[in-house]
PDB file of N, CA and C in Angstrom:
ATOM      1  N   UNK A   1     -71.569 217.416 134.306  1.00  0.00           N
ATOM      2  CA  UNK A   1     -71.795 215.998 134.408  1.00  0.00           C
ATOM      3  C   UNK A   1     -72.388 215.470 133.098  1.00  0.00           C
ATOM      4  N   UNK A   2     -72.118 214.202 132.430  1.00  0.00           N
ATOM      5  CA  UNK A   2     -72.558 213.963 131.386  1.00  0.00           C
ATOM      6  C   UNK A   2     -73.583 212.882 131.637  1.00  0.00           C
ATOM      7  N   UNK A   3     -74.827 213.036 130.426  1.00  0.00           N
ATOM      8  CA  UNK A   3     -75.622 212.003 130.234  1.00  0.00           C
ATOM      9  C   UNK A   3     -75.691 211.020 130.226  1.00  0.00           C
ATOM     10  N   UNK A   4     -75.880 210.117 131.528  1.00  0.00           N
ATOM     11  CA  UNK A   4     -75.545 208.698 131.692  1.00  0.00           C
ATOM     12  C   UNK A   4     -76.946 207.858 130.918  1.00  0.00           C
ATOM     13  N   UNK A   5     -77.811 208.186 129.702  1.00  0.00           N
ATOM     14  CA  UNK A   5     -78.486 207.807 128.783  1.00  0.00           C
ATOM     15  C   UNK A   5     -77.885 207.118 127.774  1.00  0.00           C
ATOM     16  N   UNK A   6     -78.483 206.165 127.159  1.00  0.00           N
ATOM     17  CA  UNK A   6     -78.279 206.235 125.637  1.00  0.00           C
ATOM     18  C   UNK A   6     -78.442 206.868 124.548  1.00  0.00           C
ATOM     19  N   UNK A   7     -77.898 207.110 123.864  1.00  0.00           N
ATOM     20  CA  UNK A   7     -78.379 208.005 122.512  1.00  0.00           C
ATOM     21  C   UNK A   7     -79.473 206.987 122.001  1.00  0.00           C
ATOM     22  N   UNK A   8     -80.258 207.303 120.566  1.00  0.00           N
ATOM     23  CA  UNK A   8     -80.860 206.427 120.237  1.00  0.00           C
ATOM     24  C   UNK A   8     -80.162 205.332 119.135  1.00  0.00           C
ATOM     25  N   UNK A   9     -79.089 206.363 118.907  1.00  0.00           N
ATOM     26  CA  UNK A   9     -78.462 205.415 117.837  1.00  0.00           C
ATOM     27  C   UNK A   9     -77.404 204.083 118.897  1.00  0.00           C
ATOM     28  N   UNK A  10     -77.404 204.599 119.877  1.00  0.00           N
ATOM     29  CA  UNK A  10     -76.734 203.719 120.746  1.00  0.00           C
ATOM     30  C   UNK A  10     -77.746 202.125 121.209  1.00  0.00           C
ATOM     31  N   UNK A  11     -78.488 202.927 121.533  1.00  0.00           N
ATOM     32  CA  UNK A  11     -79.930 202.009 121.421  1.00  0.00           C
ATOM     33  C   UNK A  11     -80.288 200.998 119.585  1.00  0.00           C
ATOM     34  N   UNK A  12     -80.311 201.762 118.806  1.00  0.00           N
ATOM     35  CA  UNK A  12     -80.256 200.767 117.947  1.00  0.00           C
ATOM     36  C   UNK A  12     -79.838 200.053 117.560  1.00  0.00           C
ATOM     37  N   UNK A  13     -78.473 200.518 118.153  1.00  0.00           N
ATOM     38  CA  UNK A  13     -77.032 199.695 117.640  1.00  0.00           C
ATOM     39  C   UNK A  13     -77.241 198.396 118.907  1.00  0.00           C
ATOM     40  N   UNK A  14     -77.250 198.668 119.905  1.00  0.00           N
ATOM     41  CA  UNK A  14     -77.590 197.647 120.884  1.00  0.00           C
ATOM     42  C   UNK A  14     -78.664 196.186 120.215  1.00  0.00           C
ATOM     43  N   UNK A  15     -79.685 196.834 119.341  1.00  0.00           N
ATOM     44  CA  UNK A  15     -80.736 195.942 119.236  1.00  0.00           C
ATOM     45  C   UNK A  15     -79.986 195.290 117.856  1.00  0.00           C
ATOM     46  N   UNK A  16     -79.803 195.667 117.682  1.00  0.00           N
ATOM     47  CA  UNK A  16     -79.575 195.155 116.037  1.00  0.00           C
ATOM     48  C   UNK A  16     -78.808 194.249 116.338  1.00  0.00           C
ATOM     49  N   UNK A  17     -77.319 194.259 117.705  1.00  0.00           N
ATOM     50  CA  UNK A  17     -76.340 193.258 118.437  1.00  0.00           C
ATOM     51  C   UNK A  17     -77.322 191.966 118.293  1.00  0.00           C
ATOM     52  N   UNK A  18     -78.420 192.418 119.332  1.00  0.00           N
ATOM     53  CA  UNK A  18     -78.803 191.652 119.984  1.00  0.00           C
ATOM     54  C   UNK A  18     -79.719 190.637 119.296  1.00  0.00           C
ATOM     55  N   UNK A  19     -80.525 191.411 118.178  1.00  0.00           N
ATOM     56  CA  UNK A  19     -80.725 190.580 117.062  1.00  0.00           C
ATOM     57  C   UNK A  19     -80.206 189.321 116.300  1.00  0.00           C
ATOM     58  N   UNK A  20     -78.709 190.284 115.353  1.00  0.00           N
ATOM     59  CA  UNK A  20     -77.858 189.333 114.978  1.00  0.00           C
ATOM     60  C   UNK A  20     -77.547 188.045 115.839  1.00  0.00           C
ATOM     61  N   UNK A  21     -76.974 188.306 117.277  1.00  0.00           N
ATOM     62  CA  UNK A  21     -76.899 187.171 118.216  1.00  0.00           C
ATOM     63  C   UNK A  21     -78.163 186.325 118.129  1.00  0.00           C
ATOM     64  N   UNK A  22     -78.922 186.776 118.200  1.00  0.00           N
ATOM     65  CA  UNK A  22     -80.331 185.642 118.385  1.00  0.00           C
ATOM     66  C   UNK A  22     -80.645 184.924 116.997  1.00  0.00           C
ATOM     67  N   UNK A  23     -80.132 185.397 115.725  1.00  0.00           N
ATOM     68  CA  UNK A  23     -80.356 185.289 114.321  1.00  0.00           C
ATOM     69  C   UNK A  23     -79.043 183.843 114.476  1.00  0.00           C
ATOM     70  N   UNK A  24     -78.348 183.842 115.028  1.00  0.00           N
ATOM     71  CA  UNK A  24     -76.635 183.715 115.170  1.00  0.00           C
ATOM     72  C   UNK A  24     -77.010 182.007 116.005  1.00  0.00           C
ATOM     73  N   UNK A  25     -77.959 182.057 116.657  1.00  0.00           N
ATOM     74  CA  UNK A  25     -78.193 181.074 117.588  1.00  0.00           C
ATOM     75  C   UNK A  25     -79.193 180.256 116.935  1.00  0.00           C
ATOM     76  N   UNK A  26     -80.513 181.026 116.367  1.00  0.00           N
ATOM     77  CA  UNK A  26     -81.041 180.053 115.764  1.00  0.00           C
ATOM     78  C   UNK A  26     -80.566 179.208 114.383  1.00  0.00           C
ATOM     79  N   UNK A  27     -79.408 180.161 113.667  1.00  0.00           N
ATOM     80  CA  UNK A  27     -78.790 179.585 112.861  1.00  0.00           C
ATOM     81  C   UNK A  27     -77.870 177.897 113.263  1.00  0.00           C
ATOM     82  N   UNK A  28     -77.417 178.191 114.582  1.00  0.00           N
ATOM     83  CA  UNK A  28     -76.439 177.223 114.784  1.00  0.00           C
ATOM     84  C   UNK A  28     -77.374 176.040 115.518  1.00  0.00           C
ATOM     85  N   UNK A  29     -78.392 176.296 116.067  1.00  0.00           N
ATOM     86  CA  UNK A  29     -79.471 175.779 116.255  1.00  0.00           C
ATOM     87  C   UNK A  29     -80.112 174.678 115.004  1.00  0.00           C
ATOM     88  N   UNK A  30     -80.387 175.392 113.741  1.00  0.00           N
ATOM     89  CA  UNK A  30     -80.524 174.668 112.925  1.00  0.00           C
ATOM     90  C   UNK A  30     -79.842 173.739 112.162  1.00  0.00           C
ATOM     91  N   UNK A  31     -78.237 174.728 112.602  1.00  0.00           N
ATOM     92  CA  UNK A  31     -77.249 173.487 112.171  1.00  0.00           C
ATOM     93  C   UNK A  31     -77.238 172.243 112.369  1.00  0.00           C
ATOM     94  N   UNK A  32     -77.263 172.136 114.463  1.00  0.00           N
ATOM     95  CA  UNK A  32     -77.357 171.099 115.278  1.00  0.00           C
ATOM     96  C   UNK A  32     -78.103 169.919 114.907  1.00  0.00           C
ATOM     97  N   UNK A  33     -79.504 170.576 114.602  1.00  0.00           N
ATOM     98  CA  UNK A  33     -80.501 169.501 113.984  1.00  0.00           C
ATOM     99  C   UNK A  33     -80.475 169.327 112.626  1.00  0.00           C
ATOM    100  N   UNK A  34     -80.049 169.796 111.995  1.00  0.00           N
ATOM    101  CA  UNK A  34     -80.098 168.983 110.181  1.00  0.00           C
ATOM    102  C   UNK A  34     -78.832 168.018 110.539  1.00  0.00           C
ATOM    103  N   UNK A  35     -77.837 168.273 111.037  1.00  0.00           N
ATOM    104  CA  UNK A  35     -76.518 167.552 111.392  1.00  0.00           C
ATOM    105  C   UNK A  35     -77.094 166.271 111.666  1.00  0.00           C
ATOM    106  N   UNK A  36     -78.091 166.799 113.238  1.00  0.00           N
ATOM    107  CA  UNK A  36     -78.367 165.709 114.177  1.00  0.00           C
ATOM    108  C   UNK A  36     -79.363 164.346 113.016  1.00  0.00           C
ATOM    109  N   UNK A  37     -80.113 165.223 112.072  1.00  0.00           N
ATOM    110  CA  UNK A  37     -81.164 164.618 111.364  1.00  0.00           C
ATOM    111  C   UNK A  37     -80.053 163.586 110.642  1.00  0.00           C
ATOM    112  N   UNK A  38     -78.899 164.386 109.607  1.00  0.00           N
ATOM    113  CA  UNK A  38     -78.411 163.381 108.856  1.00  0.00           C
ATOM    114  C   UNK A  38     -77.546 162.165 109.333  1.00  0.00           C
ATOM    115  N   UNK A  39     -77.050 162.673 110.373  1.00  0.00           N
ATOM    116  CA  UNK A  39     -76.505 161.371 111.194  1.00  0.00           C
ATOM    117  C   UNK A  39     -77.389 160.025 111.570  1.00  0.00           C
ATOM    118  N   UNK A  40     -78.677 160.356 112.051  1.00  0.00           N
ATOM    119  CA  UNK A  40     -79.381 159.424 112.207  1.00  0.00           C
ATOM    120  C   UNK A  40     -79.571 158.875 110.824  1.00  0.00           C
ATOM    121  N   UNK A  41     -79.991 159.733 109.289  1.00  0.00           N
ATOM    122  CA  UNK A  41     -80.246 159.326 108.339  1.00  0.00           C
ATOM    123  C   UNK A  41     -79.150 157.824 108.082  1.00  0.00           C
ATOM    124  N   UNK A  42     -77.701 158.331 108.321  1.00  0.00           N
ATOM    125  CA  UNK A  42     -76.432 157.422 107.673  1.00  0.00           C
ATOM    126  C   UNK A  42     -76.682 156.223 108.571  1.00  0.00           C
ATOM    127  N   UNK A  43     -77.006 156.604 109.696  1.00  0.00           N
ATOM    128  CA  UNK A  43     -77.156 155.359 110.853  1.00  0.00           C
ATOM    129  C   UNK A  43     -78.579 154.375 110.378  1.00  0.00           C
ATOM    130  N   UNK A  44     -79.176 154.595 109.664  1.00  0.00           N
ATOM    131  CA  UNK A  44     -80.389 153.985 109.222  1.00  0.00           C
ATOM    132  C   UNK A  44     -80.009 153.227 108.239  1.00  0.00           C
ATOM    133  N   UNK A  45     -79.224 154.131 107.125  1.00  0.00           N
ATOM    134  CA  UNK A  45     -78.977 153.761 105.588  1.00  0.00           C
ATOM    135  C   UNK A  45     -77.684 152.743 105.737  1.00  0.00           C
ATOM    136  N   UNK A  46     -77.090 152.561 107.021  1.00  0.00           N
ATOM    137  CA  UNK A  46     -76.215 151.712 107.501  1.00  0.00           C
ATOM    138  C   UNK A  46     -76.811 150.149 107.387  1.00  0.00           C
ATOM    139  N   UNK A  47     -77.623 150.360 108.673  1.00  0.00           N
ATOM    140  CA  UNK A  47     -78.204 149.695 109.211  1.00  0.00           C
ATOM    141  C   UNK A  47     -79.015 148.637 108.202  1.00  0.00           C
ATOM    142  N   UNK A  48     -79.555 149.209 107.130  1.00  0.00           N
ATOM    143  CA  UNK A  48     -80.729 148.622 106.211  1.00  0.00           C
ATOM    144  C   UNK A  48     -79.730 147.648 105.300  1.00  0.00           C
ATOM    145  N   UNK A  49     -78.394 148.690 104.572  1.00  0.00           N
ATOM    146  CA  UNK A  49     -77.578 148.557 104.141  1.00  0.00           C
ATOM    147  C   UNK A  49     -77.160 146.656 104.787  1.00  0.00           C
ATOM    148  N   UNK A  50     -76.590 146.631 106.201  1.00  0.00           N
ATOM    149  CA  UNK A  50     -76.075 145.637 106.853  1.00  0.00           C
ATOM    150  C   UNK A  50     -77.192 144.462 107.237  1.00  0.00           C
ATOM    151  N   UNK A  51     -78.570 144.683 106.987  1.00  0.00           N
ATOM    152  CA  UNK A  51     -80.047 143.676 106.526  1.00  0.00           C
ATOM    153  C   UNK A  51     -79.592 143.383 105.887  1.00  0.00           C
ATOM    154  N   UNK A  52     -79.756 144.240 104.022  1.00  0.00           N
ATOM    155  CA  UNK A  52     -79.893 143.695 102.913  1.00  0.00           C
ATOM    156  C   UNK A  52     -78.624 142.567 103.203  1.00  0.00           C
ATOM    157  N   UNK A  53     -77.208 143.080 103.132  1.00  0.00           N
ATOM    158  CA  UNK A  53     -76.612 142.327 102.932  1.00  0.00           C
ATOM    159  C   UNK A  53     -76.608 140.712 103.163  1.00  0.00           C
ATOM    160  N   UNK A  54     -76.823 140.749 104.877  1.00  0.00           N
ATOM    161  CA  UNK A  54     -77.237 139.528 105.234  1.00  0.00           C
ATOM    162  C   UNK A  54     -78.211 138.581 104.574  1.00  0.00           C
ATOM    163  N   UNK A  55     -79.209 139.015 104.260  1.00  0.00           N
ATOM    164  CA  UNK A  55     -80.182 138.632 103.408  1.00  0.00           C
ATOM    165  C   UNK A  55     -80.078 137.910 102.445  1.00  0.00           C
ATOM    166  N   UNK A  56     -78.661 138.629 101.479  1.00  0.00           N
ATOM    167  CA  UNK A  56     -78.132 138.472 100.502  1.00  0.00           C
ATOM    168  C   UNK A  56     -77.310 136.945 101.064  1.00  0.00           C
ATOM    169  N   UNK A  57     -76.417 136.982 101.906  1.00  0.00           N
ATOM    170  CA  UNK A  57     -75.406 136.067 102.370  1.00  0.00           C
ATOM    171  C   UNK A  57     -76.574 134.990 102.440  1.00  0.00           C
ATOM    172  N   UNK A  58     -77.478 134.851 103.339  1.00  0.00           N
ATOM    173  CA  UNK A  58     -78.401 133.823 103.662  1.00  0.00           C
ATOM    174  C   UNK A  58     -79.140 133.065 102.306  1.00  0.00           C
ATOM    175  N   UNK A  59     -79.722 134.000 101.788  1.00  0.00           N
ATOM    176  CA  UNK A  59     -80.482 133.507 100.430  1.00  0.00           C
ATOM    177  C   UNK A  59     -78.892 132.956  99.441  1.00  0.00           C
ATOM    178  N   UNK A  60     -77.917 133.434  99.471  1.00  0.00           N
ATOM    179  CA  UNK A  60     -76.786 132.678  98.322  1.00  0.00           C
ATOM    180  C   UNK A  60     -76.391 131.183  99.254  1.00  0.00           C
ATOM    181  N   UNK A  61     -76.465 130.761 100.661  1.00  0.00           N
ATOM    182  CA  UNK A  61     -76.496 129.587 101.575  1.00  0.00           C
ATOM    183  C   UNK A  61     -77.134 128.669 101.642  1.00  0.00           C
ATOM    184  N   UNK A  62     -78.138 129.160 101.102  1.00  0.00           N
ATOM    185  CA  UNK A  62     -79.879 128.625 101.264  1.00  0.00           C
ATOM    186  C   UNK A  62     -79.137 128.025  99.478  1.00  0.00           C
ATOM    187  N   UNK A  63     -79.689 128.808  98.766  1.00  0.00           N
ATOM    188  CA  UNK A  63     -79.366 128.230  96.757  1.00  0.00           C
ATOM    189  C   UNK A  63     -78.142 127.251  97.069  1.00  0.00           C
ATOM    190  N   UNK A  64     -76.767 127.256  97.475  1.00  0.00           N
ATOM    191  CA  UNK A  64     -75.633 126.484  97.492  1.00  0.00           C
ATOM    192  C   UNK A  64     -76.325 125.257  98.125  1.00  0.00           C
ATOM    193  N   UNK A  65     -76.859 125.235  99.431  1.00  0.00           N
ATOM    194  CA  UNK A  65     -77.030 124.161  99.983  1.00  0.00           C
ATOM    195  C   UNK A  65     -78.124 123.436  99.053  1.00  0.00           C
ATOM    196  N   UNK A  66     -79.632 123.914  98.612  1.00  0.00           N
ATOM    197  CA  UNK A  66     -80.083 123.473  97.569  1.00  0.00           C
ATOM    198  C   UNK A  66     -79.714 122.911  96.628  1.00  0.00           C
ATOM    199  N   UNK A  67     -78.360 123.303  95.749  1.00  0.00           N
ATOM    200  CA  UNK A  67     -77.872 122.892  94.270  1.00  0.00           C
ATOM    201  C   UNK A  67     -77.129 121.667  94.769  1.00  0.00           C
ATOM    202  N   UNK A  68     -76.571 121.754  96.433  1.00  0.00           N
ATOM    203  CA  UNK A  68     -75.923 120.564  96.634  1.00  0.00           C
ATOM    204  C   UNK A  68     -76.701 119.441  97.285  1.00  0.00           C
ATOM    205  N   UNK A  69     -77.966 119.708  97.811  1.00  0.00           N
ATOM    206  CA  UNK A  69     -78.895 118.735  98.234  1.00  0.00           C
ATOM    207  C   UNK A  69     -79.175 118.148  96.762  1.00  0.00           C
ATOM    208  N   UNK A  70     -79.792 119.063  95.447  1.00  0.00           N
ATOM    209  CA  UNK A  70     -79.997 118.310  94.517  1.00  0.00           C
ATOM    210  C   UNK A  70     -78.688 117.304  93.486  1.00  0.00           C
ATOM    211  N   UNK A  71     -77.340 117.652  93.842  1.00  0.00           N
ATOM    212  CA  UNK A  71     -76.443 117.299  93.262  1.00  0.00           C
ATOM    213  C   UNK A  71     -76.385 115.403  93.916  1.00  0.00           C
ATOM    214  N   UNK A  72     -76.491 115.481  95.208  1.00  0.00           N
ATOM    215  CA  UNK A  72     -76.357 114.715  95.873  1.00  0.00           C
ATOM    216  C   UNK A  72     -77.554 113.447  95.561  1.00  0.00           C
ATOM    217  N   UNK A  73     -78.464 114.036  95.364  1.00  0.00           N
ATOM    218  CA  UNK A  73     -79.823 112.813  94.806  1.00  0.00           C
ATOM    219  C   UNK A  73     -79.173 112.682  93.073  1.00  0.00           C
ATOM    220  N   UNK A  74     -79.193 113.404  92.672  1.00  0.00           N
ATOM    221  CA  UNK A  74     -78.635 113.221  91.428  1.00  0.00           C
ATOM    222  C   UNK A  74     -77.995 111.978  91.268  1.00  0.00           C
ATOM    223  N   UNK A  75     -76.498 112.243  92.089  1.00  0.00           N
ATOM    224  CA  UNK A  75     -75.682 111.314  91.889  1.00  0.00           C
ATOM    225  C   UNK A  75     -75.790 109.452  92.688  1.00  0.00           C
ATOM    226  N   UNK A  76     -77.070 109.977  93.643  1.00  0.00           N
ATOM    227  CA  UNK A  76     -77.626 108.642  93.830  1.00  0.00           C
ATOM    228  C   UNK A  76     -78.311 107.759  93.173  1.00  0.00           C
ATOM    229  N   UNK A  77     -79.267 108.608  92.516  1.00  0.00           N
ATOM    230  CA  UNK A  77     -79.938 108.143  90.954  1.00  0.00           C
ATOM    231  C   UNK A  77     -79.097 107.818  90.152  1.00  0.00           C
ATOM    232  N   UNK A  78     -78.049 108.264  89.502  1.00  0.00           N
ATOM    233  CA  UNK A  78     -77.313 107.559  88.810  1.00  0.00           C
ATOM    234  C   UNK A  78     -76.225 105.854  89.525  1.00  0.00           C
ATOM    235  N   UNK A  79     -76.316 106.282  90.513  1.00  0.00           N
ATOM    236  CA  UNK A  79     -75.940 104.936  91.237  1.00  0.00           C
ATOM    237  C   UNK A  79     -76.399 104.254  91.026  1.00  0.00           C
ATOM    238  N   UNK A  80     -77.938 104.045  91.479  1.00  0.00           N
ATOM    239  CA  UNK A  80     -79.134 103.334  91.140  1.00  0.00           C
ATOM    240  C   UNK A  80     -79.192 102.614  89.472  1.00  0.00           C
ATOM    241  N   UNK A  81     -79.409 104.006  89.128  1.00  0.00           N
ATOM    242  CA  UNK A  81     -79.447 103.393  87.552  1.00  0.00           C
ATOM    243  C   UNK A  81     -77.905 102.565  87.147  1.00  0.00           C
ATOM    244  N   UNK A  82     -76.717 102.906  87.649  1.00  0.00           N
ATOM    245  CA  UNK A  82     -75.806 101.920  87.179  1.00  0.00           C
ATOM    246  C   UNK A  82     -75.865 100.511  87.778  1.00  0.00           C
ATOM    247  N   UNK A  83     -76.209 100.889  89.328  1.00  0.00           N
ATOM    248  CA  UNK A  83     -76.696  99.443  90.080  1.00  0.00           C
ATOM    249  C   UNK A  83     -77.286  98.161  89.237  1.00  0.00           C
ATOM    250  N   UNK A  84     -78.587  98.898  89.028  1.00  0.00           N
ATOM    251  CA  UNK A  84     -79.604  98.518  88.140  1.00  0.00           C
ATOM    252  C   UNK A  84     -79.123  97.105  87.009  1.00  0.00           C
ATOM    253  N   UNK A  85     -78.480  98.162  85.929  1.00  0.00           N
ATOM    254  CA  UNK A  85     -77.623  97.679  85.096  1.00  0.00           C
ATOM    255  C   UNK A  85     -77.004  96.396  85.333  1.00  0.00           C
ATOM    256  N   UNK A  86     -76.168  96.530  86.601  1.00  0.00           N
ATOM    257  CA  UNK A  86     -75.517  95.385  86.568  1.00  0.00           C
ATOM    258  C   UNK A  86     -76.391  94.359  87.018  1.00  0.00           C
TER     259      UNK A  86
END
C-alpha cells in the first residue's frame, strides 16, 4: 500500500502555489484600485475642466455685454453732442 502523505517537497510546492496565488490577488487587487483611483482622477479633471470653461463662456458674456452697454452710451453722447449743435 502506498503513502497516502505528502512528501515535503510536495508540501512546498503546494505553499509556494498558494503563495504565488495570494501574491496574484493582491496584485490584481492593486490594479483594481489605482484603476479605480485614476478614473475618479479623469472624472474630476473633467469636471473642473467643464467649470473653468463655463467660467470662461460667462466672464467673455459679461465683457461683450459691457463693451456693448458702453458702446451704446457712447453713441448717445454723441447724439447729444450733435443735438446740441444744432
Amino acid at each position: 500500500m502506498e503513502d497516502q502523505r505528502e512528501s515535503p517537497e510536495d508540501r512546498k510546492r503546494k505553499r509556494q502555489a498558494e503563495r504565488s496565488k495570494e501574491e496574484e490577488m493582491r496584485k490584481q487587487k492593486e490594479r483594481r484600485r489605482q484603476d479605480e483611483r485614476r478614473k475618479h482622477e479623469e472624472r474630476r479633471w473633467h469636471e473642473e475642466r467643464k467649470r473653468y470653461e463655463e467660467r470662461k463662456r460667462q466672464e467673455e458674456r459679461r465683457w461683450q455685454e459691457e463693451q456693448e452697454a458702453q458702446r451704446r452710451v457712447d453713441e448717445h453722447k454723441k447724439e447729444e453732442e450733435k443735438n446740441k449743435k444744432h
